[in-house]
N, C-alpha and C. Protein backbone atom coordinates (compact mmCIF):
# COMPACT_ATOMS: atom_id res chain seq x y z
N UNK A 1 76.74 64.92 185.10
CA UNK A 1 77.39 66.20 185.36
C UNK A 1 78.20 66.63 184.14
N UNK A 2 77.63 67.96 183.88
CA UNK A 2 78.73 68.50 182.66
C UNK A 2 80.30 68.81 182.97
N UNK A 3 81.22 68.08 182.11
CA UNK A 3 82.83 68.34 182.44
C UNK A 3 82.85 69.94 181.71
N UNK A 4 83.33 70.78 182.09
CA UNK A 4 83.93 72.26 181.03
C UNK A 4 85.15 71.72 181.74
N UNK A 5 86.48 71.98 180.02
CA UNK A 5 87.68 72.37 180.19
C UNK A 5 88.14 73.98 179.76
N UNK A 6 88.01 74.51 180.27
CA UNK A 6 88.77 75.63 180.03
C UNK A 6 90.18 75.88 179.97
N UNK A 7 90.29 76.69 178.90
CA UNK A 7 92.12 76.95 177.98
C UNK A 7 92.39 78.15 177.98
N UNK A 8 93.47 78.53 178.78
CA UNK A 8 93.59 80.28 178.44
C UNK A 8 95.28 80.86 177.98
N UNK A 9 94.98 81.46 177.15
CA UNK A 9 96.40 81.59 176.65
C UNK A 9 96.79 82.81 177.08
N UNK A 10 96.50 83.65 178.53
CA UNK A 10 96.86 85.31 178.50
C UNK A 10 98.97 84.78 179.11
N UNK A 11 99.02 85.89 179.08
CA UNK A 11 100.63 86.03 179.61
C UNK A 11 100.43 86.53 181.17
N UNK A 12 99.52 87.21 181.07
CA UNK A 12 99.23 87.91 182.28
C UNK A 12 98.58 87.85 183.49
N UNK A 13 98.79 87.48 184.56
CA UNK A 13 98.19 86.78 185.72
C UNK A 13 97.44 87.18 186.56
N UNK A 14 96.00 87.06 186.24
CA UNK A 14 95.02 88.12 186.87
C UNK A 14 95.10 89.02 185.88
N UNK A 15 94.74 89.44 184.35
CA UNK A 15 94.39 90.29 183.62
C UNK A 15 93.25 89.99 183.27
N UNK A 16 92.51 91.00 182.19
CA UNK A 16 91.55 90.69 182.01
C UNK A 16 91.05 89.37 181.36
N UNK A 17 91.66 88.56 180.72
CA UNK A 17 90.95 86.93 180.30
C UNK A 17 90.92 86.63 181.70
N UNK A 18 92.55 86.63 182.44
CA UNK A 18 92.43 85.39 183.44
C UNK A 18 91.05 86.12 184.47
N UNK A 19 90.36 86.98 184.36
CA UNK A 19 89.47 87.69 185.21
C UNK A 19 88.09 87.02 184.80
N UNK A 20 87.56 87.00 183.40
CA UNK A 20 87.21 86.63 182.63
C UNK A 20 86.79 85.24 182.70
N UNK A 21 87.66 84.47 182.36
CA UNK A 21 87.57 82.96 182.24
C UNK A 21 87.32 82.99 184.19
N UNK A 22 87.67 83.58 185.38
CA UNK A 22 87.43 83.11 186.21
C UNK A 22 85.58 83.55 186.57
N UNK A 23 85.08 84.09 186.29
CA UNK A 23 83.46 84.22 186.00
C UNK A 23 83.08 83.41 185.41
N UNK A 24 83.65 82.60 183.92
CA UNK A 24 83.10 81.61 183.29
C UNK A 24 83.15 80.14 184.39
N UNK A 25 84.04 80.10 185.28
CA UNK A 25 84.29 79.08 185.62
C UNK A 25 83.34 79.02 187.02
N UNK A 26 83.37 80.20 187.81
CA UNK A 26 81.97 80.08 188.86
C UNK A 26 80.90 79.87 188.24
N UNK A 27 80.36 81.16 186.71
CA UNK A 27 79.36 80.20 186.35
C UNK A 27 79.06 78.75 186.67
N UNK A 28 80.13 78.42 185.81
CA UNK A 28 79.66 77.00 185.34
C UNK A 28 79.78 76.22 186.94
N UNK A 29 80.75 76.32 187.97
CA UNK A 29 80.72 75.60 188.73
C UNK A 29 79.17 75.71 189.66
N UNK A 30 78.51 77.09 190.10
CA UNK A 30 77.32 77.22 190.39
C UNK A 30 76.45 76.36 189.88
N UNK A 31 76.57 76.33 188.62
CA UNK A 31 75.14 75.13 187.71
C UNK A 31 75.69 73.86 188.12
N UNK A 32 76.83 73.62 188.56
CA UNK A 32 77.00 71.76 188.70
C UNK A 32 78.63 71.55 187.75
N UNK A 33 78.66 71.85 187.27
CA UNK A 33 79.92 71.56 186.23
C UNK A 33 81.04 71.17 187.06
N UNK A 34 81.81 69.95 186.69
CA UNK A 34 83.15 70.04 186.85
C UNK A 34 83.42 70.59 185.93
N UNK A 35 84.83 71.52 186.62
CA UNK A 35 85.60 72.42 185.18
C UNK A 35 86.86 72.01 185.90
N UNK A 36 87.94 71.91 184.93
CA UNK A 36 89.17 72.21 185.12
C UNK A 36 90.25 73.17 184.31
N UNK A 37 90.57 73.83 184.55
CA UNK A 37 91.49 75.61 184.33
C UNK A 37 92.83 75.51 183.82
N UNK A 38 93.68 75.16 182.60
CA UNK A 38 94.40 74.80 181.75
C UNK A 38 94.88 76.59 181.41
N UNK A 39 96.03 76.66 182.25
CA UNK A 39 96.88 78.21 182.19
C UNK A 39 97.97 77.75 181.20
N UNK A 40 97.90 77.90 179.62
CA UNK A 40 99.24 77.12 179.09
C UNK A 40 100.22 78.16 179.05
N UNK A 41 100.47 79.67 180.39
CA UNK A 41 101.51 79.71 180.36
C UNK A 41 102.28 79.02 181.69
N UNK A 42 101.23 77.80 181.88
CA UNK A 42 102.01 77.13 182.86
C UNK A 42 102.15 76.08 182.58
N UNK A 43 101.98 75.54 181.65
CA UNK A 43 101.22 73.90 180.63
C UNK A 43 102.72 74.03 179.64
N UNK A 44 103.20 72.45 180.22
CA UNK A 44 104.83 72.30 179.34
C UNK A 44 104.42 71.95 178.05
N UNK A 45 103.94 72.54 177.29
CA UNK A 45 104.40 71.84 175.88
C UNK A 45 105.12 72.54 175.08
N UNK A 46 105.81 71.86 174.11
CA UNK A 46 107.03 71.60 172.97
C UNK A 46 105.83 72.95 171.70
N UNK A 47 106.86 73.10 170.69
CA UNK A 47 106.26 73.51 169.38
C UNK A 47 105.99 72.27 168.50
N UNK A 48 105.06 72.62 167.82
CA UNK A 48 105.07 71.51 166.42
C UNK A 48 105.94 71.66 165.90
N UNK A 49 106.45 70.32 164.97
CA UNK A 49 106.96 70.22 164.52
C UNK A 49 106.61 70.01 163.00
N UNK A 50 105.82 70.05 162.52
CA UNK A 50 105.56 69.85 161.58
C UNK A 50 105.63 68.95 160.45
N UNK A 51 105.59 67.70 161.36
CA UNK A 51 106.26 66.31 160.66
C UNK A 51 105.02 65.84 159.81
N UNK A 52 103.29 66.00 160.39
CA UNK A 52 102.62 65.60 159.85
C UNK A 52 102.14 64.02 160.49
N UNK A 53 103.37 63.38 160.54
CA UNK A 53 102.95 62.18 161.58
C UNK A 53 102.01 61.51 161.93
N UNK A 54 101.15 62.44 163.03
CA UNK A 54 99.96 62.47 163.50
C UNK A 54 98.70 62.63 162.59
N UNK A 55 99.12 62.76 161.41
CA UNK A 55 97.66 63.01 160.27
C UNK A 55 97.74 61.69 159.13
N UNK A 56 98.20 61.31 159.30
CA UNK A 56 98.33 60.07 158.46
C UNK A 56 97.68 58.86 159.10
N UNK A 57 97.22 58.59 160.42
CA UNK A 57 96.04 57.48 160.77
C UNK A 57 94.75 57.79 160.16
N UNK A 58 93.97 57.72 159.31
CA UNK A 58 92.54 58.14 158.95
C UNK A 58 92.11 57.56 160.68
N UNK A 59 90.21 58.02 159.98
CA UNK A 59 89.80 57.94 162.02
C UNK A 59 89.01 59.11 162.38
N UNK A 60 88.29 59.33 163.28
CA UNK A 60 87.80 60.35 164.15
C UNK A 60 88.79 60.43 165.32
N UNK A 61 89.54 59.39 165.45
CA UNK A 61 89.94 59.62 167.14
C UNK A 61 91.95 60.36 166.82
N UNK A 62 91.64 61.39 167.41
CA UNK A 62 92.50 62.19 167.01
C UNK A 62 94.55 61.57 167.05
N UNK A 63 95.01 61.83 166.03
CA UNK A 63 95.90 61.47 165.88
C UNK A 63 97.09 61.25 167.17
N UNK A 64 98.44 60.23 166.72
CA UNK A 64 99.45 60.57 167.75
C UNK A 64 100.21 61.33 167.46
N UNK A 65 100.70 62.06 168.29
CA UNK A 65 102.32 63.22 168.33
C UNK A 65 103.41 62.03 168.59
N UNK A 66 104.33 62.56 168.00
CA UNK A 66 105.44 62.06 167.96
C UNK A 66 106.06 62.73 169.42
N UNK A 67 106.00 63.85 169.71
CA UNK A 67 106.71 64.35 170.94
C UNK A 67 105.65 63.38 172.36
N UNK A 68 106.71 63.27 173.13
CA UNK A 68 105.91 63.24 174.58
C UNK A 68 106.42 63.97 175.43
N UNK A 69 105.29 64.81 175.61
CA UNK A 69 105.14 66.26 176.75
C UNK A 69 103.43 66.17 176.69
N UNK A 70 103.01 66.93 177.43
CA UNK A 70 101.91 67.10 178.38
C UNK A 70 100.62 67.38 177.38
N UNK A 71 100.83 67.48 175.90
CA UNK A 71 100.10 67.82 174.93
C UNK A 71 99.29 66.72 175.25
N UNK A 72 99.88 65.38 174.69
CA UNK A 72 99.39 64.04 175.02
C UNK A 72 97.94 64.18 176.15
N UNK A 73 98.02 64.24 177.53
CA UNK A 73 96.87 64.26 178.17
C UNK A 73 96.00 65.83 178.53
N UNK A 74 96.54 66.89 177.80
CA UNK A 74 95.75 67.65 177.19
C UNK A 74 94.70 67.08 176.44
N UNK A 75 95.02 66.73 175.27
CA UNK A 75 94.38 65.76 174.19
C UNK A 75 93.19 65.24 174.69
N UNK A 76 93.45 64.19 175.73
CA UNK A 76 93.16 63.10 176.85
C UNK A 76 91.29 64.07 176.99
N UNK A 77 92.09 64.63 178.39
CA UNK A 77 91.29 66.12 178.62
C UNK A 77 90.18 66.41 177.35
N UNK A 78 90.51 67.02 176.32
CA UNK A 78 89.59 67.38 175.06
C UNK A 78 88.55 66.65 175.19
N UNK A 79 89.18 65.38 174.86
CA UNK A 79 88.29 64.22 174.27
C UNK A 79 87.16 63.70 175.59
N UNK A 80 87.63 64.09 177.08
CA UNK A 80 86.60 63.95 177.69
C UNK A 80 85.44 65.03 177.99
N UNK A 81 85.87 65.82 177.96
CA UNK A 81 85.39 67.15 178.42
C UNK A 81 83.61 67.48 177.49
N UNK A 82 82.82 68.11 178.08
CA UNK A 82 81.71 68.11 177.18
C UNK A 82 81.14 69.59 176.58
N UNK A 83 82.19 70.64 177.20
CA UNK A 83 82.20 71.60 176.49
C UNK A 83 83.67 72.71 177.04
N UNK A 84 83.75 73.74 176.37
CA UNK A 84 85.34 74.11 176.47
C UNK A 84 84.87 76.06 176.56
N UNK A 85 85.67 76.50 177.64
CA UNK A 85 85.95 77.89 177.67
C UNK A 85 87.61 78.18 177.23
N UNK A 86 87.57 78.58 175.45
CA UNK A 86 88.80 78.71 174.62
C UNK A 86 88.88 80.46 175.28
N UNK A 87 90.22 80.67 175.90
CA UNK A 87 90.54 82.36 175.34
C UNK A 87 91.48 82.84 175.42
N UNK A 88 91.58 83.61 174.88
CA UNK A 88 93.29 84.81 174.53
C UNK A 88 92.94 86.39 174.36
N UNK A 89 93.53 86.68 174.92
CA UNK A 89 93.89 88.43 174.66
C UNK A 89 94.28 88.49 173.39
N UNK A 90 94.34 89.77 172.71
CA UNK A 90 95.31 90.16 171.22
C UNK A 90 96.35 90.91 171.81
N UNK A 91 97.53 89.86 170.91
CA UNK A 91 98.54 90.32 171.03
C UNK A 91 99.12 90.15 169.72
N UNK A 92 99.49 91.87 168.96
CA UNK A 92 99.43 91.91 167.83
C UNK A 92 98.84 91.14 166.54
N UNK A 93 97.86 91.96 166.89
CA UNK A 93 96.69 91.40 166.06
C UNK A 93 95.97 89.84 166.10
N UNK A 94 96.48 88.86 166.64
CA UNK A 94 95.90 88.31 167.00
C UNK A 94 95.98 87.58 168.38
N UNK A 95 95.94 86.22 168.80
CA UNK A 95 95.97 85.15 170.13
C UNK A 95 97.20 85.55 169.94
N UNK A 96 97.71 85.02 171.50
CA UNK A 96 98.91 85.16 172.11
C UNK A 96 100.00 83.87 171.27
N UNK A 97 100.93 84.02 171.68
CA UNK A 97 102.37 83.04 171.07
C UNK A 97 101.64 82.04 171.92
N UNK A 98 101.46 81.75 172.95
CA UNK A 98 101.11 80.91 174.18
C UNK A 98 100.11 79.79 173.07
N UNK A 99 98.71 80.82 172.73
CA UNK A 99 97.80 80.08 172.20
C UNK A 99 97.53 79.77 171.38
N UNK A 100 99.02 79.93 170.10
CA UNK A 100 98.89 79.88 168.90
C UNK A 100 100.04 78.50 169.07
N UNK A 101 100.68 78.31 169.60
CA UNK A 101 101.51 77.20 169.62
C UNK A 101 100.36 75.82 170.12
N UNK A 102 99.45 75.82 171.30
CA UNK A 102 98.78 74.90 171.35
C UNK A 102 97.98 74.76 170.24
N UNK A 103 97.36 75.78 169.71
CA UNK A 103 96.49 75.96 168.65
C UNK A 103 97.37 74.66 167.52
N UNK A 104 98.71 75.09 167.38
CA UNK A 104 99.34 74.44 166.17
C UNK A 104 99.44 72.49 166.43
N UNK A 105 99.33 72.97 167.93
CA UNK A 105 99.85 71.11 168.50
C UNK A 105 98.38 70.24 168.13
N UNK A 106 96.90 71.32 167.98
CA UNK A 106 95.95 70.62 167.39
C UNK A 106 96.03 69.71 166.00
N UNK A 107 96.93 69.47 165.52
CA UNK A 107 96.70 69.30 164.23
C UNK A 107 96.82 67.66 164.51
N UNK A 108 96.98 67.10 165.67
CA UNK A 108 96.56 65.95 165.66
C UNK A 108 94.87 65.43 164.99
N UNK A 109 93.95 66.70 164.98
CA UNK A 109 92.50 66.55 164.86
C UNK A 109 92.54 66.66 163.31
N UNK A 110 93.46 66.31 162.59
CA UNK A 110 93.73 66.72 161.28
C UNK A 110 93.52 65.31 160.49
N UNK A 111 93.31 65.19 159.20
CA UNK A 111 93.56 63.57 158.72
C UNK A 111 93.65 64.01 157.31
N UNK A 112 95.70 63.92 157.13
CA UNK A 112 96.26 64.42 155.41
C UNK A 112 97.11 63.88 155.30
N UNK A 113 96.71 62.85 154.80
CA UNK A 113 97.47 61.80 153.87
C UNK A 113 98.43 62.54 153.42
N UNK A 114 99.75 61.79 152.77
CA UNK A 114 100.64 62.21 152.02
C UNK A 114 100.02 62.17 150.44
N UNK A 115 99.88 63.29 149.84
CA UNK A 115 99.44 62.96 148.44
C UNK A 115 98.03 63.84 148.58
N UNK A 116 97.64 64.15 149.86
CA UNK A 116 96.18 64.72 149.28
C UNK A 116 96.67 66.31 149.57
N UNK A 117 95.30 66.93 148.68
CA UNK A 117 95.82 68.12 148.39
C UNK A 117 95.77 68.96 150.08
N UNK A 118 94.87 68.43 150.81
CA UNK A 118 94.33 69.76 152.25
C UNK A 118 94.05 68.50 152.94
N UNK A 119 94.06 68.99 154.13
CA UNK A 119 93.56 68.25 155.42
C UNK A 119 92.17 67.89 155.74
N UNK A 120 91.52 67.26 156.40
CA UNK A 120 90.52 67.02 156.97
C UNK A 120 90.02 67.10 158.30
N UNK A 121 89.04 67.80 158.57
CA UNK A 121 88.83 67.63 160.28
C UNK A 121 88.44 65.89 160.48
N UNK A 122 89.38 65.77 161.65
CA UNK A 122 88.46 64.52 162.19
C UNK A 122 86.89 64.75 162.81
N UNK A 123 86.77 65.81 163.81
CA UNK A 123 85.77 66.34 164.02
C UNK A 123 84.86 67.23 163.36
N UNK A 124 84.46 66.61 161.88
CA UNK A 124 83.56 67.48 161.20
C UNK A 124 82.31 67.61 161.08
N UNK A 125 81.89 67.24 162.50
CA UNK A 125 80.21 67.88 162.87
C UNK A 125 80.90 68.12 164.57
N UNK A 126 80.21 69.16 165.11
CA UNK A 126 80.02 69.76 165.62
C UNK A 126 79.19 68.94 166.99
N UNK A 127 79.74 68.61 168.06
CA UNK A 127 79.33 67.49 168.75
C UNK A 127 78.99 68.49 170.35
N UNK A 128 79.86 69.31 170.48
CA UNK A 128 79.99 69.75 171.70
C UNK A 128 79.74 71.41 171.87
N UNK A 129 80.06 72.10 172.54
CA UNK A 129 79.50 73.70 172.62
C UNK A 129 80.84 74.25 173.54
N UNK A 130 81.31 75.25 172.86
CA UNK A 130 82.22 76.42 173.05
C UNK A 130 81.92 78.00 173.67
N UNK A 131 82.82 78.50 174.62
CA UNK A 131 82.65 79.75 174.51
C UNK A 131 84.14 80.02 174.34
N UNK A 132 84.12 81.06 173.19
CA UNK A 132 85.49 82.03 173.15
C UNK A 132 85.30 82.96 174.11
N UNK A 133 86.56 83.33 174.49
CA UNK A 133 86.64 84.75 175.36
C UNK A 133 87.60 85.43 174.67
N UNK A 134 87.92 86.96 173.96
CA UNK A 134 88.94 88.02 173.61
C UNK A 134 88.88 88.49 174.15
N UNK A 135 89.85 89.21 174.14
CA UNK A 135 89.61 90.88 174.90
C UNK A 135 91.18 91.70 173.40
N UNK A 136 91.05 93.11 173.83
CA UNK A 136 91.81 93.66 173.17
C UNK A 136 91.54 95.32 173.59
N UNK A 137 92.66 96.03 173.23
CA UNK A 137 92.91 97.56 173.44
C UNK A 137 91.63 98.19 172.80
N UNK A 138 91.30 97.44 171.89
CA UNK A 138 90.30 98.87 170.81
C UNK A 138 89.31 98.51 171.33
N UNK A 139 88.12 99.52 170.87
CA UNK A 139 87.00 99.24 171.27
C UNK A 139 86.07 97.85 170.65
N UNK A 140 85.28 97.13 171.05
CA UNK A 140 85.12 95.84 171.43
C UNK A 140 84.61 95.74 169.39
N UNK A 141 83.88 96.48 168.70
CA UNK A 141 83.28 96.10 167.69
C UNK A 141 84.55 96.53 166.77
N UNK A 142 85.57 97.43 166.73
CA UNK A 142 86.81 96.92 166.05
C UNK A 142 87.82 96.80 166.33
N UNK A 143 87.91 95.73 167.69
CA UNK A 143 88.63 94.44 167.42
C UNK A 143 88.47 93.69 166.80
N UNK A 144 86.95 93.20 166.77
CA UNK A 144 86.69 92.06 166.41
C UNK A 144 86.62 91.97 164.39
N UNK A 145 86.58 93.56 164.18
CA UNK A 145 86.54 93.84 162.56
C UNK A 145 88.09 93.57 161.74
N UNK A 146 89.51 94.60 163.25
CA UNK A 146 90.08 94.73 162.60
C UNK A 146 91.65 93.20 163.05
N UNK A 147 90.81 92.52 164.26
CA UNK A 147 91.96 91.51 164.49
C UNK A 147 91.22 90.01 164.14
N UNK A 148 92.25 88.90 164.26
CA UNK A 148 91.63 87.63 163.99
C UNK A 148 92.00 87.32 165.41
N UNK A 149 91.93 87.55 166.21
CA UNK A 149 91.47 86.67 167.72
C UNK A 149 90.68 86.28 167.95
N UNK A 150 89.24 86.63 167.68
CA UNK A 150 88.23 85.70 167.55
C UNK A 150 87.88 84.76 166.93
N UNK A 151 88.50 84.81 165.42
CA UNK A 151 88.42 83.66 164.57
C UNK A 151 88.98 82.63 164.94
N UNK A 152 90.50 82.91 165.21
CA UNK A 152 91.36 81.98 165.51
C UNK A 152 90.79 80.83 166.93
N UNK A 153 90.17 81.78 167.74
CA UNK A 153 89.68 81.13 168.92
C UNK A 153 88.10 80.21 167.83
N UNK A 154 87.61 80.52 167.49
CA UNK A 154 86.33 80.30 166.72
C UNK A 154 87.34 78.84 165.91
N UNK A 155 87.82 79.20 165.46
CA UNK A 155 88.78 77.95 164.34
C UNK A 155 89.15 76.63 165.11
N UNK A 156 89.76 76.95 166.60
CA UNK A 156 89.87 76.09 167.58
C UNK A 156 89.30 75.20 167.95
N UNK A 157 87.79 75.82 168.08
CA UNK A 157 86.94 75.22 168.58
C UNK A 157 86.32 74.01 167.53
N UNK A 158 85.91 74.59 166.34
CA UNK A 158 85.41 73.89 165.74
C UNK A 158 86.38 72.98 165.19
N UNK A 159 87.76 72.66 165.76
CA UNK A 159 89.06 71.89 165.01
C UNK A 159 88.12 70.86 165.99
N UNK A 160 88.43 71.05 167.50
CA UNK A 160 88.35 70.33 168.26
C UNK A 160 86.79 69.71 168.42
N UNK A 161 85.89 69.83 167.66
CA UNK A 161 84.75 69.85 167.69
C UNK A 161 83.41 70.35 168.18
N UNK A 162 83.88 71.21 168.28
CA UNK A 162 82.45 72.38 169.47
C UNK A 162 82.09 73.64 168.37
N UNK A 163 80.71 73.75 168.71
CA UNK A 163 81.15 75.10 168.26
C UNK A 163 80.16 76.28 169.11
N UNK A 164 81.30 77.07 168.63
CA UNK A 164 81.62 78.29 169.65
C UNK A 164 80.51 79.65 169.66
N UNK A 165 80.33 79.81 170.51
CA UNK A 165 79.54 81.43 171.07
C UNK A 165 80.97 82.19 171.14
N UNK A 166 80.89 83.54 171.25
CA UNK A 166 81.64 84.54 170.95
C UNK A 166 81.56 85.63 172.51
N UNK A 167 82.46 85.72 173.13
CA UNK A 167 81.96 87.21 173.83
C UNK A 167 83.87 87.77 173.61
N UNK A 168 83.65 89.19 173.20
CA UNK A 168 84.37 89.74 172.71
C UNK A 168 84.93 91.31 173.80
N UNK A 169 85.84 91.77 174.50
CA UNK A 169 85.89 92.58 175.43
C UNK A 169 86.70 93.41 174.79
N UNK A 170 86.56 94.48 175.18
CA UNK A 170 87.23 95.39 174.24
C UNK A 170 87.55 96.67 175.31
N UNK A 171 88.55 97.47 174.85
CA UNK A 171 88.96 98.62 176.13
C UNK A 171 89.90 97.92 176.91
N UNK A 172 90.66 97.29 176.84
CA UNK A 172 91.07 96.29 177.87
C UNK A 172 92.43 96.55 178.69
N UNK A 173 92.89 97.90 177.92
CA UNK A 173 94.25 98.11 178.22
C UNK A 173 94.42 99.20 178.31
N UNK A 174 93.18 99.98 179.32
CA UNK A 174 93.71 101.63 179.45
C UNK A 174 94.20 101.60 180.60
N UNK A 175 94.80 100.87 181.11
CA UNK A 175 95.86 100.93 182.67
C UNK A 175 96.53 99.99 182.68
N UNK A 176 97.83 99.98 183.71
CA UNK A 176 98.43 98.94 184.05
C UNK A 176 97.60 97.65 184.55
N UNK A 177 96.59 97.91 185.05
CA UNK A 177 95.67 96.98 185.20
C UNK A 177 94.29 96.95 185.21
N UNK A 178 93.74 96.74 184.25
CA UNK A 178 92.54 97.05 184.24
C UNK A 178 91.53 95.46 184.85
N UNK A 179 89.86 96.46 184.60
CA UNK A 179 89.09 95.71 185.87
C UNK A 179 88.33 95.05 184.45
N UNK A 180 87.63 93.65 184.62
CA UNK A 180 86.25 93.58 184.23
C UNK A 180 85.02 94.17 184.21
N UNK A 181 84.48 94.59 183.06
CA UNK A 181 83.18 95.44 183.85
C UNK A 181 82.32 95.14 184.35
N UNK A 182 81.36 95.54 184.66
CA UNK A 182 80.40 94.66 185.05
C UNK A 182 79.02 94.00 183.27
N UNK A 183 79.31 94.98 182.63
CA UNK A 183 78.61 94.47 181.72
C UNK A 183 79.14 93.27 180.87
N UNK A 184 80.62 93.33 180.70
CA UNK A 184 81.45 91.92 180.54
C UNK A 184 81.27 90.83 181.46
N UNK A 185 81.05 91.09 182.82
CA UNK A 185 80.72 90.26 183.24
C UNK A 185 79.66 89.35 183.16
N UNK A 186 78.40 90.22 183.15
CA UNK A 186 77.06 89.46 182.52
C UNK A 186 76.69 89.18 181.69
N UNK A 187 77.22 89.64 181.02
CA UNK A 187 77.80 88.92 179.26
C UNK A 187 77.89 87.74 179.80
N UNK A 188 79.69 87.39 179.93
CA UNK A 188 79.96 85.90 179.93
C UNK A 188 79.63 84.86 181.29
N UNK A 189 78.21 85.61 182.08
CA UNK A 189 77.60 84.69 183.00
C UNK A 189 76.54 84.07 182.10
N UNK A 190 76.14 84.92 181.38
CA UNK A 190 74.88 84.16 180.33
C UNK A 190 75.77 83.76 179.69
N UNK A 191 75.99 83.78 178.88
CA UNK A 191 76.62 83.15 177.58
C UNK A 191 77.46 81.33 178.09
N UNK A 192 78.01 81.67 179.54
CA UNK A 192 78.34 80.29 180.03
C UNK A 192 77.04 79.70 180.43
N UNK A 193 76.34 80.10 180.59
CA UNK A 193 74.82 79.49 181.28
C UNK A 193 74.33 78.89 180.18
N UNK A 194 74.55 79.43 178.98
CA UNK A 194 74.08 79.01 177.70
C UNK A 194 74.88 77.43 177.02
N UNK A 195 76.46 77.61 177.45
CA UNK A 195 77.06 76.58 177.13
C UNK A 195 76.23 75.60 177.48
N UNK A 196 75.60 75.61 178.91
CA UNK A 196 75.96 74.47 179.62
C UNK A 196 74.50 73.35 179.54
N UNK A 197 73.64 74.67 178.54
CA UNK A 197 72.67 73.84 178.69
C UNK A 197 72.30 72.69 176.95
N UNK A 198 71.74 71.66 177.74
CA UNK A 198 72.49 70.34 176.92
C UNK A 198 70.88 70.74 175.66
């Protein structure tokens, strides 16, 4: 059975990601998947700190944090999981504060010596399969020209070792609450159908 972990960084409860990622997740549960649904604006973790710490074991198997908070079996999570639904809304110009702070707690997947010039992925092939989810105010082809939310989600993935398919939503904020469409929707029913197949 395929594990999906899904990660969502919106602020907003029931907006369009959390609408979003919840289609990715019937997908996948319809085909068989365990998934489990990682809201990190409900997920306690700390900021980096930027000690580095954690990058100084060489290794594939991703470094330790010095903090203990919930990052730790996040981590856990990653490393079992066999593919990942990453997503965030733009919020100014790019992922949310939410998903840029976990984003930063990745750097356990990092391996930089003191003395070398740049870091290293521990995960530098590509083992597992990703879907990003964005969304944003502008229309869907410049968001994606004129923000880095997709990259950043795209950057994630391949830290953590997957790499990522793209579905990109755009229009997302002409009301206090707006709907999924239906063509977003069948978007990211294929595109998860696609994750899942091995």
């Amino acid at each position: 059975m395929t594990t999906l972990l899904a990660i969502a960084g919106s602020y907003r409860e029931g907006g369009i990601i959390d609408q979003a990622v919840s289609v990715a997740v019937a997908t996948a549960r319809k085909s068989g998947a365990e998934v489990e649904v990682i809201q990190l604006r409900d997920y306690p973790i700390d900021f980096c700190r930027n000690c580095r710490k954690c990058m100084q074991t060489a290794g594939e198997a991703p470094g330790q944090c010095v903090q203990s908070d919930a990052m730790g079996a996040l981590v856990e999570k990653i490393e079992r999981a066999d593919a990942f639904i990453l997503a965030s809304p733009t919020n100014f110009y790019t992922v949310t504060a939410l998903f840029k702070r976990f984003m930063e707690r990745l750097a356990v997947y990092a391996y930089w010596p003191w003395g070398a010039h740049a870091p290293k992925f521990r995960k530098a092939t590509a083992t597992k399969k990703a879907l990003v989810i964005s969304s944003a105010a502008a229309p869907a082809l410049l968001g994606q020209l004129v923000f880095s939310t997709a990259r950043q989600l795209k950057a994630t993935a391949k830290t953590i070792g997957a790499d990522p398919a793209s579905v990109f939503i755009g229009l997302a904020a002409g009301a206090s609450h707006t709907w999924l469409s239906p063509a977003s929707t069948r978007r990211i029913e294929r595109e998860t159908a696609r994750l899942l197949v091995p």
